[in-house]
N, C-alpha and C. Protein backbone atom coordinates (compact mmCIF):
# COMPACT_ATOMS: atom_id res chain seq x y z
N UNK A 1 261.08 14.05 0.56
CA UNK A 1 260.68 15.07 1.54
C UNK A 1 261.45 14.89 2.84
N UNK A 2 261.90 16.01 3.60
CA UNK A 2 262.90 15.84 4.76
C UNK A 2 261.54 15.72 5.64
N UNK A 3 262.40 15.36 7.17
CA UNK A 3 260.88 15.10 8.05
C UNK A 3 260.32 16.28 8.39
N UNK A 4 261.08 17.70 8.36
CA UNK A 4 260.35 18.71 8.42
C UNK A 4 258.85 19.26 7.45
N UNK A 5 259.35 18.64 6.18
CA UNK A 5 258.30 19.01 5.56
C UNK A 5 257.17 17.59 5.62
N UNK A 6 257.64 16.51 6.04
CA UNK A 6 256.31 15.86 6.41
C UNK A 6 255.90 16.30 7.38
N UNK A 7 256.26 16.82 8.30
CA UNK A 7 255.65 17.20 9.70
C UNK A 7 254.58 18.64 9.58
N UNK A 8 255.08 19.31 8.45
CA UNK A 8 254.64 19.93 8.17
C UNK A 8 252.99 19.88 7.38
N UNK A 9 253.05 19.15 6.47
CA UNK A 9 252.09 18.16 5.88
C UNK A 9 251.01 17.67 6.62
N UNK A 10 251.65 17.05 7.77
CA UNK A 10 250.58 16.11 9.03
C UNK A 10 250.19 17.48 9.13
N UNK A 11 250.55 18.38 10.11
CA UNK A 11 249.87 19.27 10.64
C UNK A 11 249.13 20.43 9.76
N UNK A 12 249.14 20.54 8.57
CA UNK A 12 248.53 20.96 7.82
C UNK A 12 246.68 20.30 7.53
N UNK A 13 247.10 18.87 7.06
CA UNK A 13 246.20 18.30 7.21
C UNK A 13 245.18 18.03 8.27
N UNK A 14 245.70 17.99 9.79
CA UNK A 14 245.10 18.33 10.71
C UNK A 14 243.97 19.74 11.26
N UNK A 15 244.88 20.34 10.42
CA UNK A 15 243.75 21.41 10.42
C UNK A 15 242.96 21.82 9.58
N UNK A 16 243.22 21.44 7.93
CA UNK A 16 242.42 21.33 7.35
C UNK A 16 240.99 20.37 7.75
N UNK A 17 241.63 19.33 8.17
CA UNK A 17 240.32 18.24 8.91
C UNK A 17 239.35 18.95 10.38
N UNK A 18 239.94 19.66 10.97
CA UNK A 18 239.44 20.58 11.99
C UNK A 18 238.42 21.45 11.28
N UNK A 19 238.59 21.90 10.80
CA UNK A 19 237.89 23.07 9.86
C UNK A 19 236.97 22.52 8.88
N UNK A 20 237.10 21.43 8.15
CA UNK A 20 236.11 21.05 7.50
C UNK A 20 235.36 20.06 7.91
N UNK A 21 235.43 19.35 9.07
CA UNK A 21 234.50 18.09 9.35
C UNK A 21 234.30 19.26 10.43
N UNK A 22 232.34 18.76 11.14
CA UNK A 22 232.16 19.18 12.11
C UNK A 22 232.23 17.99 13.32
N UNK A 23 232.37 18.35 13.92
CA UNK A 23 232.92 18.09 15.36
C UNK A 23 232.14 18.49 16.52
N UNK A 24 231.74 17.52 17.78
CA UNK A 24 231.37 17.83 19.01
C UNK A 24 229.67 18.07 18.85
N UNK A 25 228.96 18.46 19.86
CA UNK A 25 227.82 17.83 20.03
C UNK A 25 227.26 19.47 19.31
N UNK A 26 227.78 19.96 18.61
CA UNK A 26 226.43 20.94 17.65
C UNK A 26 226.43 20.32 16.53
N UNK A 27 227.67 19.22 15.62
CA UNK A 27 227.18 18.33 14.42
C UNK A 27 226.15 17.47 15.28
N UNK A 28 226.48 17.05 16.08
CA UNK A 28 225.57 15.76 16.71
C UNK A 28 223.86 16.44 16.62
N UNK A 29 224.00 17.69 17.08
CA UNK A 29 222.59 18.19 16.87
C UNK A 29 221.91 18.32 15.61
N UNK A 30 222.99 18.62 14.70
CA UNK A 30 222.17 19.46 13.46
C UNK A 30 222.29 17.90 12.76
N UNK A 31 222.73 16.80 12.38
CA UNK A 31 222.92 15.26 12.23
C UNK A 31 221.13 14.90 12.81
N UNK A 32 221.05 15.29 14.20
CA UNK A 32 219.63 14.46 14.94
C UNK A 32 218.56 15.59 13.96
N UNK A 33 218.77 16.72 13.55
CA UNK A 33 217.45 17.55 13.43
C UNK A 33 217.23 16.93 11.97
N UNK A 34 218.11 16.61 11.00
CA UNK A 34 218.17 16.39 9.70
C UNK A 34 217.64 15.34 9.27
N UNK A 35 217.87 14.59 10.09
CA UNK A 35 217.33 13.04 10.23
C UNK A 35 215.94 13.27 10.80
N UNK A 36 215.59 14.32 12.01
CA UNK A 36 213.92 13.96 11.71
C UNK A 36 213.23 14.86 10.39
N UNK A 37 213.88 15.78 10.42
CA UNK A 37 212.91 16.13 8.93
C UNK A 37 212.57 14.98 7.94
N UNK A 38 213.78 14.18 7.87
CA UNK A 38 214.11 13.72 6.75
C UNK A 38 212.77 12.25 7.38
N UNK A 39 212.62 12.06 8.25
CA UNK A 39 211.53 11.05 8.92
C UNK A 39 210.48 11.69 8.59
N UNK A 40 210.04 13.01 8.79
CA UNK A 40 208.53 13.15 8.49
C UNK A 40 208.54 13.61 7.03
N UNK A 41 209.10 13.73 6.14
CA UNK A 41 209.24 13.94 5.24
C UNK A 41 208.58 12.65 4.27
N UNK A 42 209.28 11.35 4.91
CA UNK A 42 208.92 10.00 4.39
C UNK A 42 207.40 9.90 5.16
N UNK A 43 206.91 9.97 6.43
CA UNK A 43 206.24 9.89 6.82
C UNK A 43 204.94 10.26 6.19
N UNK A 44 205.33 11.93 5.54
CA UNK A 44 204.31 12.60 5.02
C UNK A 44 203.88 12.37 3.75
N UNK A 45 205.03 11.37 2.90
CA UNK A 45 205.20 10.73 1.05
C UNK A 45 203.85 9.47 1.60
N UNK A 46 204.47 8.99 2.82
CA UNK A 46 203.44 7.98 3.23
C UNK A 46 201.98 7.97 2.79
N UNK A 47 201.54 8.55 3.78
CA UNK A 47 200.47 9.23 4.23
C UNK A 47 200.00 9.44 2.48
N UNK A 48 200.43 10.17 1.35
CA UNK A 48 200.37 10.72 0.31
C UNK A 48 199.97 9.45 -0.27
N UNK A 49 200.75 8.47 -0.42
CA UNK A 49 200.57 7.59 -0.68
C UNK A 49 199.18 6.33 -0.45
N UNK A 50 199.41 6.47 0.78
CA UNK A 50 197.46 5.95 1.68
C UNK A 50 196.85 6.38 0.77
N UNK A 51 196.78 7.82 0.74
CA UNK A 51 195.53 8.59 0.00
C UNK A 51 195.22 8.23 -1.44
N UNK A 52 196.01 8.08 -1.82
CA UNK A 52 196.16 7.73 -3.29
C UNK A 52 195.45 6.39 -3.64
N UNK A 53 195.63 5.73 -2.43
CA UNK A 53 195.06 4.27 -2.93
C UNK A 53 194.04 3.89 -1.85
N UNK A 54 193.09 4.85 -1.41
CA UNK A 54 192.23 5.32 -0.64
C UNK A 54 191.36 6.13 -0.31
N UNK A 55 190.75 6.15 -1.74
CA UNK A 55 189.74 7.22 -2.10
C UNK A 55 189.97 8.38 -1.73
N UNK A 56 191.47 8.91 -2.42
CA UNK A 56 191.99 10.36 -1.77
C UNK A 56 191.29 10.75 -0.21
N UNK A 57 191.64 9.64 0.61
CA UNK A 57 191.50 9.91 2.00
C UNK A 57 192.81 9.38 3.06
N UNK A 58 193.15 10.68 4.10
CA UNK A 58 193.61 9.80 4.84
C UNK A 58 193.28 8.60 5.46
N UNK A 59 193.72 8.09 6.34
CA UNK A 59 193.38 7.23 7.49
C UNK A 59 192.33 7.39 8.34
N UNK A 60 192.58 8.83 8.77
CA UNK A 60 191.57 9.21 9.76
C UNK A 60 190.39 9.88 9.48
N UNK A 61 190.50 9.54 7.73
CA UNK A 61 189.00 9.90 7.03
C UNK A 61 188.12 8.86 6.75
N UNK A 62 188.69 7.43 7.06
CA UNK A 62 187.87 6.45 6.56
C UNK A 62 187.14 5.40 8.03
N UNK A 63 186.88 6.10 9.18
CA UNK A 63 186.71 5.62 10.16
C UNK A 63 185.71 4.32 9.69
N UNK A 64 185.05 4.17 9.12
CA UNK A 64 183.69 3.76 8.82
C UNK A 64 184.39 2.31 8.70
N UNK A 65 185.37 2.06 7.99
CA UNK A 65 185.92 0.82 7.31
C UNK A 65 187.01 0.49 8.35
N UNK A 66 187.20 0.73 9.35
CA UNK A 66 188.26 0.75 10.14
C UNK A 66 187.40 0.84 11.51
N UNK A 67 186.39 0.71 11.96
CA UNK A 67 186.00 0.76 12.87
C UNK A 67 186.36 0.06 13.94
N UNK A 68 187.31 -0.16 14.25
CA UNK A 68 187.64 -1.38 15.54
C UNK A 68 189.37 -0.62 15.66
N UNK A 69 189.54 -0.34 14.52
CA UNK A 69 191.19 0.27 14.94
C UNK A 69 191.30 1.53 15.34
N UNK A 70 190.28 1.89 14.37
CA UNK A 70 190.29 3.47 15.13
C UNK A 70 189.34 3.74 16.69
N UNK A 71 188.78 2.80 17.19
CA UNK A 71 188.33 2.75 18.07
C UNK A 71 189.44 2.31 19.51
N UNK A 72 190.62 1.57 18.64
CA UNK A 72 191.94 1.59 19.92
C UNK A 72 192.67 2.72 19.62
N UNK A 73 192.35 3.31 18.41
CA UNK A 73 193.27 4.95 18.37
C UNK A 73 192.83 5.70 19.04
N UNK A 74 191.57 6.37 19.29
CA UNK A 74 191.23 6.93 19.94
C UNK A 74 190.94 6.65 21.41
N UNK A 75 191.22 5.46 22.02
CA UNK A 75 191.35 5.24 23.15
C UNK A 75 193.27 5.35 23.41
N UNK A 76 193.78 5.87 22.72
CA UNK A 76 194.90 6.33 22.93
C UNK A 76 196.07 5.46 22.18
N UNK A 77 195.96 4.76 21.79
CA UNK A 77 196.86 3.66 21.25
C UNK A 77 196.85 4.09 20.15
N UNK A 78 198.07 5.05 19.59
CA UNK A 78 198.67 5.88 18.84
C UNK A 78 199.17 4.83 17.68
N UNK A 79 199.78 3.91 18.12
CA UNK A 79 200.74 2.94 17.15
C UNK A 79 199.82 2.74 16.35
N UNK A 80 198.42 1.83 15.97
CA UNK A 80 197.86 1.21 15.59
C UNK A 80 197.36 2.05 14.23
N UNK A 81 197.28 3.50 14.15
CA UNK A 81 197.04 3.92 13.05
C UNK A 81 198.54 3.77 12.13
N UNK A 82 199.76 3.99 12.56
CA UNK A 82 200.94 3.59 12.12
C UNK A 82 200.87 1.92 11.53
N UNK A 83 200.75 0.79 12.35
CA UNK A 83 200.45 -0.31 11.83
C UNK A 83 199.42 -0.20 10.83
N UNK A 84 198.30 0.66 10.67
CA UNK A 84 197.66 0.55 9.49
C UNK A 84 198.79 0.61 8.17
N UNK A 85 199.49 1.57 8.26
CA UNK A 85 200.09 2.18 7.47
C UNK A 85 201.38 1.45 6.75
N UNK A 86 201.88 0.53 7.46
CA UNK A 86 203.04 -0.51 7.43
C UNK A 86 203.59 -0.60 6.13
N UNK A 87 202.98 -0.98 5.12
CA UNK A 87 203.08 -1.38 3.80
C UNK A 87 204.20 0.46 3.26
N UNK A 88 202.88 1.45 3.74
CA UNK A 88 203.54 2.62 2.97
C UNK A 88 204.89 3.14 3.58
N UNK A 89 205.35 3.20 4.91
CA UNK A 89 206.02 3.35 5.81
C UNK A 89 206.94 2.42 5.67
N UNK A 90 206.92 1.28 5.51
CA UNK A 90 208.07 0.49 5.11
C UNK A 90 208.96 0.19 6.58
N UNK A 91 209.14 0.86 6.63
CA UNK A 91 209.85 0.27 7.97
C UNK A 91 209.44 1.03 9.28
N UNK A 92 209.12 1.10 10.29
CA UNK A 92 209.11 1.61 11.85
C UNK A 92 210.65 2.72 12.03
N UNK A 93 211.66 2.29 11.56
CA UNK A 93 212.58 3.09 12.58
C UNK A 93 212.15 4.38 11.70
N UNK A 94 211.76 4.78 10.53
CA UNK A 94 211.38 6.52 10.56
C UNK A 94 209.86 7.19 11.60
N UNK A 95 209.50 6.54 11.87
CA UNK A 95 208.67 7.02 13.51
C UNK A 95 209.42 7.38 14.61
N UNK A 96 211.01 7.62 14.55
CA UNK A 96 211.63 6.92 15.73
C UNK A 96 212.47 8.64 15.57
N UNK A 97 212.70 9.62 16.59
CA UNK A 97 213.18 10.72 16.16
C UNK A 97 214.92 10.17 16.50
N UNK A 98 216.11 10.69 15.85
CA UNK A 98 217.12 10.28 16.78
C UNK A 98 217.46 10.95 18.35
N UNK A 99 216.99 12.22 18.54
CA UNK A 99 216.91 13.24 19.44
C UNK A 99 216.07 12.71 20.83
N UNK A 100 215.50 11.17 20.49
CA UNK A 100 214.27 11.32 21.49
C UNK A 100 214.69 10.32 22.71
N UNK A 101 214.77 11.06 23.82
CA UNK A 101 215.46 10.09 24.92
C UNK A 101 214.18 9.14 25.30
N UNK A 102 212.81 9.70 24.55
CA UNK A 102 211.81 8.85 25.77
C UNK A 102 211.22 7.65 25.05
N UNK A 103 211.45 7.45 23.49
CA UNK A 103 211.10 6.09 23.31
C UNK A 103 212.69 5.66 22.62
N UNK A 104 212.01 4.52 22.17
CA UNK A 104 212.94 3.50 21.71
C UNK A 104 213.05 3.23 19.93
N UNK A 105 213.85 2.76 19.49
CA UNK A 105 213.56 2.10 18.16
C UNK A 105 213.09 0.89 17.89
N UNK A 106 212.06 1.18 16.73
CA UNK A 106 211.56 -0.39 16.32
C UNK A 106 212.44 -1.23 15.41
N UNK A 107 212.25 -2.27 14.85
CA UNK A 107 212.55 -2.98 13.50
C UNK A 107 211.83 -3.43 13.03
N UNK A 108 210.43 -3.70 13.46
CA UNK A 108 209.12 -4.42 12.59
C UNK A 108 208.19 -4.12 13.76
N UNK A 109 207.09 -3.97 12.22
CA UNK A 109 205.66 -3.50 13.28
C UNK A 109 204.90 -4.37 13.73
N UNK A 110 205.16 -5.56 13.77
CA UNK A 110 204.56 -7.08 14.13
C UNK A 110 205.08 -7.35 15.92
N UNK A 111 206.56 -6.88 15.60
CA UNK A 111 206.98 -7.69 17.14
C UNK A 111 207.36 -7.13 18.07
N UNK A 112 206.14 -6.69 19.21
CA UNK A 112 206.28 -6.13 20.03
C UNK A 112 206.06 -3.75 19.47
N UNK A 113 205.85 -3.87 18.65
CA UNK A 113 205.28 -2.49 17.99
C UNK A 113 204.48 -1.98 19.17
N UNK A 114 204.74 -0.96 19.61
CA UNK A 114 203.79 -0.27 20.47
C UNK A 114 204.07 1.32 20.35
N UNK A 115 203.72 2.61 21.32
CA UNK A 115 203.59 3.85 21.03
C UNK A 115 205.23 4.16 21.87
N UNK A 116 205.74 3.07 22.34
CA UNK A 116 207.09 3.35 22.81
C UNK A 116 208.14 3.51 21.87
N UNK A 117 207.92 3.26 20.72
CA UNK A 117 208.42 3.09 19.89
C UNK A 117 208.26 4.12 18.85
N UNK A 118 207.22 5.57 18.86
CA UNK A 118 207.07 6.25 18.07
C UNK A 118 207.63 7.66 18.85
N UNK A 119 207.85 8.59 17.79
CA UNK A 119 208.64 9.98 18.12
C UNK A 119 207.48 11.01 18.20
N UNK A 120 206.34 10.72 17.40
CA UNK A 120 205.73 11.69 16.62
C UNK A 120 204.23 11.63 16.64
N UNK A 121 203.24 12.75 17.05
CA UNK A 121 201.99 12.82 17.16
C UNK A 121 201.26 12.76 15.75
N UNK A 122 200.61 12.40 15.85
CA UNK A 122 199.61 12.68 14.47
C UNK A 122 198.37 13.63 14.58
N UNK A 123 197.31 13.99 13.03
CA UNK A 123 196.55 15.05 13.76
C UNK A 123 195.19 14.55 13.78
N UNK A 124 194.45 14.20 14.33
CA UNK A 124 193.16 13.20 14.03
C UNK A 124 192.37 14.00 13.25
N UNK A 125 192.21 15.63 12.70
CA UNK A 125 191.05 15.89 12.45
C UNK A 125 191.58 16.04 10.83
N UNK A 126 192.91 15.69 10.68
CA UNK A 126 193.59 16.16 9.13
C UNK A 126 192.86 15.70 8.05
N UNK A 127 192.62 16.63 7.09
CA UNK A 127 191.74 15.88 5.97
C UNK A 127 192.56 16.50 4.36
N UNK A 128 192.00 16.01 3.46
CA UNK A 128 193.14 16.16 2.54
C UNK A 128 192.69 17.45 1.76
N UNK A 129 191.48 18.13 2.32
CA UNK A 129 191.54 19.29 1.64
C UNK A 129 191.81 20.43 2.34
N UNK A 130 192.13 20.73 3.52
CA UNK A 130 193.38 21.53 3.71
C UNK A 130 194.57 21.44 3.67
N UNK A 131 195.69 21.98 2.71
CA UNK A 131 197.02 20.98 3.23
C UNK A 131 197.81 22.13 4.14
N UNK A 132 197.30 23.03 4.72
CA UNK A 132 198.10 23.52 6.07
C UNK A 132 197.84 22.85 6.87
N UNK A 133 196.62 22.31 7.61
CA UNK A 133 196.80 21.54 8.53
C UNK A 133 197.85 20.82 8.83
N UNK A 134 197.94 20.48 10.61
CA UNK A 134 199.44 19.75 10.67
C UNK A 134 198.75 18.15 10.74
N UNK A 135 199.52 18.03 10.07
CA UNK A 135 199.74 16.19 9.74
C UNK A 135 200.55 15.28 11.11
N UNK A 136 201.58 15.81 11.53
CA UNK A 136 202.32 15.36 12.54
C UNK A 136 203.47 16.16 12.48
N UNK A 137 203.90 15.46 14.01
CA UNK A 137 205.49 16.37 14.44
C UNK A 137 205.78 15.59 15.78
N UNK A 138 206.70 16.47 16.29
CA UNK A 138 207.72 15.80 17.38
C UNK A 138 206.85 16.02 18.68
N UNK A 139 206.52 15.30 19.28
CA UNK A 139 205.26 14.72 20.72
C UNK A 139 206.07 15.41 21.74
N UNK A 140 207.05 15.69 22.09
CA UNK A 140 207.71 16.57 23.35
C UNK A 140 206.58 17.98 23.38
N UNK A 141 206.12 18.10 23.73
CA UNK A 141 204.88 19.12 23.83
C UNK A 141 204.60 19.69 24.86
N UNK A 142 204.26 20.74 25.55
CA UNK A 142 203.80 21.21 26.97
C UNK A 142 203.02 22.20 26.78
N UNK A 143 201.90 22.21 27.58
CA UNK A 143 200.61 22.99 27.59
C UNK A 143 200.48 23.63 29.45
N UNK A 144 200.88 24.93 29.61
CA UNK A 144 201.15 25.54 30.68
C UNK A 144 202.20 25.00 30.81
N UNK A 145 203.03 24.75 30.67
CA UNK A 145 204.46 24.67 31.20
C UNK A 145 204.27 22.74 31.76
N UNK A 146 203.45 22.12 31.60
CA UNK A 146 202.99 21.28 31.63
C UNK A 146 203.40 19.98 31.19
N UNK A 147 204.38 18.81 30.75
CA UNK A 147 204.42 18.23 29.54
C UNK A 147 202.95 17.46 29.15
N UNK A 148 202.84 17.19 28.11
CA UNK A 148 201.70 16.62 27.57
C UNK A 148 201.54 15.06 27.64
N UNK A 149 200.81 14.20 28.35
CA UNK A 149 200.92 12.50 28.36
C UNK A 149 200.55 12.35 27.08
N UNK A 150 200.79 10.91 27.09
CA UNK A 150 200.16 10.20 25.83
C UNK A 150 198.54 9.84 25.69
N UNK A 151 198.03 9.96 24.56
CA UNK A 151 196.75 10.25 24.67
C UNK A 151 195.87 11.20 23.59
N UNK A 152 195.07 11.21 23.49
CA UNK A 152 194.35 12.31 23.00
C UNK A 152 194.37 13.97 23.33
N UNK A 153 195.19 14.34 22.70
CA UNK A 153 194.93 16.21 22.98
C UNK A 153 194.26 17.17 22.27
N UNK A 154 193.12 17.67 22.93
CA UNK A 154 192.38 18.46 22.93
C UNK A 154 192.87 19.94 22.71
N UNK A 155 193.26 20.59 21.21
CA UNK A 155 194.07 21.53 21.61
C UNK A 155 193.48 23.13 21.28
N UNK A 156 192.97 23.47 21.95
CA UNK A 156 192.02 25.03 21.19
C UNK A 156 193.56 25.96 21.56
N UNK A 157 192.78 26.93 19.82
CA UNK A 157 194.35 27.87 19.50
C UNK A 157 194.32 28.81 20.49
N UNK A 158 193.49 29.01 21.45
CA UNK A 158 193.78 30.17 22.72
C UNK A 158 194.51 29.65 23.72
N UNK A 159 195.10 28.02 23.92
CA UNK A 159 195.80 27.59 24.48
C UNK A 159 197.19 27.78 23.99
N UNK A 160 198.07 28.40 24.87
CA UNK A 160 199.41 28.19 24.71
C UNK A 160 200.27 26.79 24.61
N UNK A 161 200.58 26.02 23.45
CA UNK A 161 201.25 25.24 23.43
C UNK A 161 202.91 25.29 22.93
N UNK A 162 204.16 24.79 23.89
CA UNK A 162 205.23 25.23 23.64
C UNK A 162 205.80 23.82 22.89
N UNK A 163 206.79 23.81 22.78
CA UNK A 163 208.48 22.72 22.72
C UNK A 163 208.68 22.20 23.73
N UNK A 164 209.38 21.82 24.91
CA UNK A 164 210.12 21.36 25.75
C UNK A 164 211.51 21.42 25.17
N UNK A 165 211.92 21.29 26.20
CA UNK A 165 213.77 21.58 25.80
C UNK A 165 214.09 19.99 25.05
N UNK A 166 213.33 18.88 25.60
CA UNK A 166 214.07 17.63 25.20
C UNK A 166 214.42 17.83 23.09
N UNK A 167 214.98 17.23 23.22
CA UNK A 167 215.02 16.97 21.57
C UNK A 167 215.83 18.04 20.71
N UNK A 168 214.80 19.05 20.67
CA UNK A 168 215.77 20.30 19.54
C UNK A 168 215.53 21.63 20.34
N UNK A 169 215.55 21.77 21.43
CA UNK A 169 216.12 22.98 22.79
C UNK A 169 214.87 23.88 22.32
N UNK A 170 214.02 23.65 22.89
CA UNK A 170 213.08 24.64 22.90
C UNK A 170 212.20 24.70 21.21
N UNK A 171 212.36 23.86 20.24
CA UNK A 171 211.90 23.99 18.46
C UNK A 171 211.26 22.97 18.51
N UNK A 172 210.86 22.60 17.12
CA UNK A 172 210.31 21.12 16.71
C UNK A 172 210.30 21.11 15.45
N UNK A 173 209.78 20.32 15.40
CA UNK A 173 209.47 20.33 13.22
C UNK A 173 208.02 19.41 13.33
N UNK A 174 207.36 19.85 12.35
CA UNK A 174 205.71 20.25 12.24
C UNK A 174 205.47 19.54 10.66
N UNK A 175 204.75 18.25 10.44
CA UNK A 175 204.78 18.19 9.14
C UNK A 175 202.94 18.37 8.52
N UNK A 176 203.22 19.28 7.64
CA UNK A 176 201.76 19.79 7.17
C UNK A 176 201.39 18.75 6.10
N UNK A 177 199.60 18.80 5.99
CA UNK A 177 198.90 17.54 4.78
C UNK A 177 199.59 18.18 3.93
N UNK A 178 199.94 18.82 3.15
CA UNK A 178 200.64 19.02 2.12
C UNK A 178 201.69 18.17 1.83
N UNK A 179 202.35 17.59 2.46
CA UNK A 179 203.80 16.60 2.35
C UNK A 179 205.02 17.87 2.98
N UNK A 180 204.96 19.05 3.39
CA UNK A 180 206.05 19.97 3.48
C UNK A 180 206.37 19.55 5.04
N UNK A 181 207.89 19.90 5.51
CA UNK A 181 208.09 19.89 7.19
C UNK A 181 208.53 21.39 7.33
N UNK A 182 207.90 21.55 8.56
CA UNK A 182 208.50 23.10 8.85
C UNK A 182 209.18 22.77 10.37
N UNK A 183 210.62 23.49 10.11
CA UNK A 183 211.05 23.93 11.94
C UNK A 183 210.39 25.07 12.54
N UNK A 184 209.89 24.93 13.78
CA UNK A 184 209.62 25.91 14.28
C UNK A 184 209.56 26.09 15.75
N UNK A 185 209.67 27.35 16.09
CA UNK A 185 209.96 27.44 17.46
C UNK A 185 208.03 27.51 18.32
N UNK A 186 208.64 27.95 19.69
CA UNK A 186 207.02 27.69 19.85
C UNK A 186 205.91 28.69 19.63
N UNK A 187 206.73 29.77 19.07
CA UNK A 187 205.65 30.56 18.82
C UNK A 187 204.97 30.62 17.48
N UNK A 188 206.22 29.75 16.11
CA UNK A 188 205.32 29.03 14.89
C UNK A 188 205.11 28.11 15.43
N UNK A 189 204.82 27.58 16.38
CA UNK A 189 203.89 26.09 16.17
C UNK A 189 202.28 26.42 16.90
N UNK A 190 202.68 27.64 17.45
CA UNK A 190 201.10 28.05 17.81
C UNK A 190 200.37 28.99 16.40
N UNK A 191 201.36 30.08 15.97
CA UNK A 191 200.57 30.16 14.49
C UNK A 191 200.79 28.94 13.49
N UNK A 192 201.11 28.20 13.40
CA UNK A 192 200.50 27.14 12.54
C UNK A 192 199.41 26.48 13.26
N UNK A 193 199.14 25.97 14.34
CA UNK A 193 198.02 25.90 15.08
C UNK A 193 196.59 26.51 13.99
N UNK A 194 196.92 28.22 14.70
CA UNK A 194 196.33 28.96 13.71
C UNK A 194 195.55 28.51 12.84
N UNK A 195 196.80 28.78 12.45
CA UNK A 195 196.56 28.76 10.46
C UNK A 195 196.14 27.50 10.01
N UNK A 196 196.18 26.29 10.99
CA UNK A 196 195.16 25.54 10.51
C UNK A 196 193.75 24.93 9.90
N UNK A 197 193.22 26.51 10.83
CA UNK A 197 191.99 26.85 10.73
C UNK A 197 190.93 26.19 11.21
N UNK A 198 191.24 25.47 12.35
CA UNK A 198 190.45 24.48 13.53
C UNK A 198 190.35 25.41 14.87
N UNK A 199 189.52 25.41 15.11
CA UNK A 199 189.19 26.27 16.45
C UNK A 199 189.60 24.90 17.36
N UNK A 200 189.92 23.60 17.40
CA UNK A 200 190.53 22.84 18.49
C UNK A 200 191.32 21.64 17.38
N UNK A 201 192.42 21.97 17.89
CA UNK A 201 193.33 20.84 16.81
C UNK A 201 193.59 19.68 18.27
N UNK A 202 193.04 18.56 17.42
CA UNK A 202 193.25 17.07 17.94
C UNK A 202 194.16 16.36 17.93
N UNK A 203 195.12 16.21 18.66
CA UNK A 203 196.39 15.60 18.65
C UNK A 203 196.59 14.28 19.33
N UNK A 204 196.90 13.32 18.68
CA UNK A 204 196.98 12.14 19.40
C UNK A 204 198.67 11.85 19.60
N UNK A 205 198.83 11.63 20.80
CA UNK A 205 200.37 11.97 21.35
C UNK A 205 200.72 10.51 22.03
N UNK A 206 201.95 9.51 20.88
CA UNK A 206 201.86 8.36 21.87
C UNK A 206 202.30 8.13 22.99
């Protein structure tokens, strides 16, 4: 080959590589959104899993036998129903969204595990015989334009609850008892609200 036609070659290839890899911060986005589905997705096999070997109950159906943990869950300490869960969950970093500037990643739920370390709300009132109810999703949340602390949220469906821009620009992803994740913007995450069929959905937000 003369050097014209290698030169030719390079720059061929160059643009073939332009065109087929994505590039610049909209792969970087759709890379962070894929990866949390793909987190509550495991999250939600989890959870499936609890039930299974738990008198087809979640977690937050068996208060009775758990009385001391769910008594720091509901005083807001979000992690601790996650540490229940350890065994099914397998590891901490799928709690962890990649999108999320405000916590951190774990590596084990023993050392140093806390709600700094989680991406994602859970739903305290979820039970396994609805499976629309939401199971969990991405905690960037705002109520009046408001963001939401960590804590217990009190959420009746005549309240407007949005997204925040952090994470996926105004969306989220929503994972229902069923094991399914849905994206949605904020006006499906108030009809799934809805369609939960709770006149106040309970959200514990770490």
């Amino acid at each position: 080959m003369t050097l014209i036609e290698v030169l030719v070659v390079v720059v061929m290839l160059f643009v073939l590589a332009a065109i087929l890899l994505p590039t610049g911060p909209h792969a970087g986005n759709k890379a962070r959104r894929i990866n949390c589905v793909n987190n509550l997705k495991q999250i939600g096999l989890a959870f499936r899993i609890w039930q299974g070997n738990n008198g087809n109950k979640f977690p937050m159906e068996i208060s009775t036998t758990n009385a001391d943990a769910m008594k720091l869950i509901t005083s807001g300490k979000a992690y601790v129903l996650w540490q229940m869960m350890s065994n099914e969950l397998s590891t901490p970093k799928i709690l962890y969204c990649p999108a999320d500037t405000d916590h951190v990643i774990a590596t084990s739920f023993s050392s140093g595990f806390s709600d700094a370390n989680i991406s994602y709300f859970f739903g305290w009132d979820v039970t396994t015989n609805d499976p629309q109810m939401i199971l969990d999703g991405d905690d960037n949340l705002a109520v009046n334009g408001e963001r939401v602390p960590p804590g217990l949220l009190n959420l009746r469906t005549n309240v407007p609850v949005a997204w925040t821009k952090e994470r996926h620009h105004f969306a989220g992803f929503l994972g229902l008892a069923d094991g399914s994740v849905q994206a949605t913007t904020s006006a499906g995450l108030n009809s799934a609200l809805v369609s939960s069929g709770a006149a106040t959905n309970r959200l514990l937000i770490p």
